[in-house]
Protein backbone atom coordinates (compact mmCIF):
# COMPACT_ATOMS: atom_id res chain seq x y z
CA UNK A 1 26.28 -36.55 -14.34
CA UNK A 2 25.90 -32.46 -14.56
CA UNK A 3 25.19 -30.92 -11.69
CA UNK A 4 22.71 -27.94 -11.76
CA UNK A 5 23.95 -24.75 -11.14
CA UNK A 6 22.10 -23.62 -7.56
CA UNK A 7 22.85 -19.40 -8.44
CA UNK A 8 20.66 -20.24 -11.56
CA UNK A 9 17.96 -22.04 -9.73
CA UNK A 10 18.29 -19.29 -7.07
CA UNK A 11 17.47 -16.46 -9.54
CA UNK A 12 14.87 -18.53 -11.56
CA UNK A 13 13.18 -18.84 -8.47
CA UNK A 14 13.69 -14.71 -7.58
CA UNK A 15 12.16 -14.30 -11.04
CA UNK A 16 9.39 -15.82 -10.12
CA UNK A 17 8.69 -14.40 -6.92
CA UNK A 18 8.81 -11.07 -8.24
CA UNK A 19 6.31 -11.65 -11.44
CA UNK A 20 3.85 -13.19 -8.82
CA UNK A 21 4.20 -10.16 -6.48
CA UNK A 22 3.54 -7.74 -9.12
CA UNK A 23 0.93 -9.95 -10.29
CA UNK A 24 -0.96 -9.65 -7.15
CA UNK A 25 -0.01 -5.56 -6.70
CA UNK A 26 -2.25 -5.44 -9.89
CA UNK A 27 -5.01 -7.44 -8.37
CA UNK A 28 -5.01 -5.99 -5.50
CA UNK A 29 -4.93 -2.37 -7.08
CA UNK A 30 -7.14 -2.69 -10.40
CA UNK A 31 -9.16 0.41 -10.43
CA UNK A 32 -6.29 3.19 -9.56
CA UNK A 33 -5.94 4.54 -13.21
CA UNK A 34 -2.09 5.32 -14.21
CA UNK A 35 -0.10 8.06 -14.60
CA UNK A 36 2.87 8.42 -16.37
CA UNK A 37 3.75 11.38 -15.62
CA UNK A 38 5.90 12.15 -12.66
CA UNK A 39 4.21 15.70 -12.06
CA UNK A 40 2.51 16.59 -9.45
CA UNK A 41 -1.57 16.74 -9.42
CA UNK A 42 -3.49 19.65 -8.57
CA UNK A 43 -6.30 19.07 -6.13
CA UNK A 44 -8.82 18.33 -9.13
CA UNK A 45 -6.48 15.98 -10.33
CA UNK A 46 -6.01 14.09 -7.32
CA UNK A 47 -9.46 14.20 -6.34
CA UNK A 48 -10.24 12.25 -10.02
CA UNK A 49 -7.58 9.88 -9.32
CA UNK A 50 -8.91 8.68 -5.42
CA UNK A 51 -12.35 8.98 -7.07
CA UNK A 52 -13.87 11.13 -4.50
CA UNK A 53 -14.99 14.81 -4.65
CA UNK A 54 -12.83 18.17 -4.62
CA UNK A 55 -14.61 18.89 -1.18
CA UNK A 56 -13.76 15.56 0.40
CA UNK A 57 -9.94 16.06 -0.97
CA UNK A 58 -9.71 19.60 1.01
CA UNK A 59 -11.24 17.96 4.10
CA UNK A 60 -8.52 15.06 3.97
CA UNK A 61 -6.19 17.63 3.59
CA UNK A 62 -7.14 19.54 6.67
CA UNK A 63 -7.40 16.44 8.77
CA UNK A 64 -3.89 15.55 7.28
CA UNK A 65 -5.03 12.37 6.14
CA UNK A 66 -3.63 12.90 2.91
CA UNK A 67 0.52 13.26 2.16
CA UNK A 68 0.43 17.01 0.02
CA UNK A 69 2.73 19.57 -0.79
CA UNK A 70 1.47 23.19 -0.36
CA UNK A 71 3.20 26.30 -2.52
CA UNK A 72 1.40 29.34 -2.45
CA UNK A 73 -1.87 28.66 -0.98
CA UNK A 74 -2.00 25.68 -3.90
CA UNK A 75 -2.01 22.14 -2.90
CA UNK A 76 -0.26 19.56 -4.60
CA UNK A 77 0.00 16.03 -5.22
CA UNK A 78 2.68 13.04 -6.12
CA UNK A 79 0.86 10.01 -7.43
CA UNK A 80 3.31 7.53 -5.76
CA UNK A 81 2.11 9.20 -2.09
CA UNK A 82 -1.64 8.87 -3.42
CA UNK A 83 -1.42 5.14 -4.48
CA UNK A 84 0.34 4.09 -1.23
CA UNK A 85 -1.86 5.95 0.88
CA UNK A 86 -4.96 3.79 -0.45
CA UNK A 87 -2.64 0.56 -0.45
CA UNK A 88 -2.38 1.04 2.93
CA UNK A 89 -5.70 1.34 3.85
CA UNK A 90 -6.50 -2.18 3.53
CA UNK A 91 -9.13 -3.89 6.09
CA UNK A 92 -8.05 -7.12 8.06
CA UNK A 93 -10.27 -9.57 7.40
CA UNK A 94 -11.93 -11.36 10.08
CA UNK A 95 -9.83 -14.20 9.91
CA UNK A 96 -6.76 -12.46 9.84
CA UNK A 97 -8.25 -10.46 13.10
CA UNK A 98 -8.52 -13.46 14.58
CA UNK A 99 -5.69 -14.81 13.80
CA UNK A 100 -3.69 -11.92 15.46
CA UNK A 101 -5.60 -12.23 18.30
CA UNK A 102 -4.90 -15.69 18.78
CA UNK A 103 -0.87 -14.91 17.83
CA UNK A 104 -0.79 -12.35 21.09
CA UNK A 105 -2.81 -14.71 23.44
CA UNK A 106 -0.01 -17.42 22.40
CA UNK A 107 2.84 -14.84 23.28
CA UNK A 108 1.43 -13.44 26.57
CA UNK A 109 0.84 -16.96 27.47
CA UNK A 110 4.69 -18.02 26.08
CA UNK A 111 6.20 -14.69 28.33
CA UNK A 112 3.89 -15.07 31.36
CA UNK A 113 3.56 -11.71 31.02
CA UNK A 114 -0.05 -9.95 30.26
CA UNK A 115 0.15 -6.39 28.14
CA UNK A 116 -1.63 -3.63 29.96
């Protein structure tokens, strides 16, 4: 009787983990075009990439809701930042709202203890 190797199983297992998170990356980010290129994008560019308007790029930039570089009164762009930043602007479902409500009512309850 041959006993499976469990480092094998372990890193089949990894392997698949990591081709379903990617997997889902891509689902959950099908409409940001690529970019190969690891240069910076002008305002234009980045404006094109967020699908917005060069006007509504300048105003992010002011509010500093947008990571930028700035070199001589020119603004600048890394796609990485740009991708991220509308990654993490994902809405919380209701459920999931919910959900963490009902997770902190369960801890205040479990500590005795109410937030303020």
């Amino acid at each position: 009787m041959e006993i499976a190797n469990p480092f094998s199983l372990i890193i089949q297992r990894l392997d698949t983990l990591e081709t379903l998170i990617i997997n889902a990356i891509k689902e959950l980010t099908p409409n940001l075009p690529t970019i190969s290129s690891t240069k910076p994008l002008t305002v234009k560019e980045a404006a094109a990439y967020l699908n917005l308007a060069v006007s509504t790029v300048y105003g992010m930039v002011q509010r500093r809701e947008i990571p930028f570089y700035k070199r001589k009164k020119r603004l600048y762009f890394e796609p990485a930042d740009l991708a991220e930043y509308v990654i993490n602007g994902r809405q919380r479902t209701a459920n999931e709202i919910q959900e963490a409500v009902k997770n902190q009512n369960l801890t205040i309850k479990h500590n005795g203890k109410k937030n303020s």
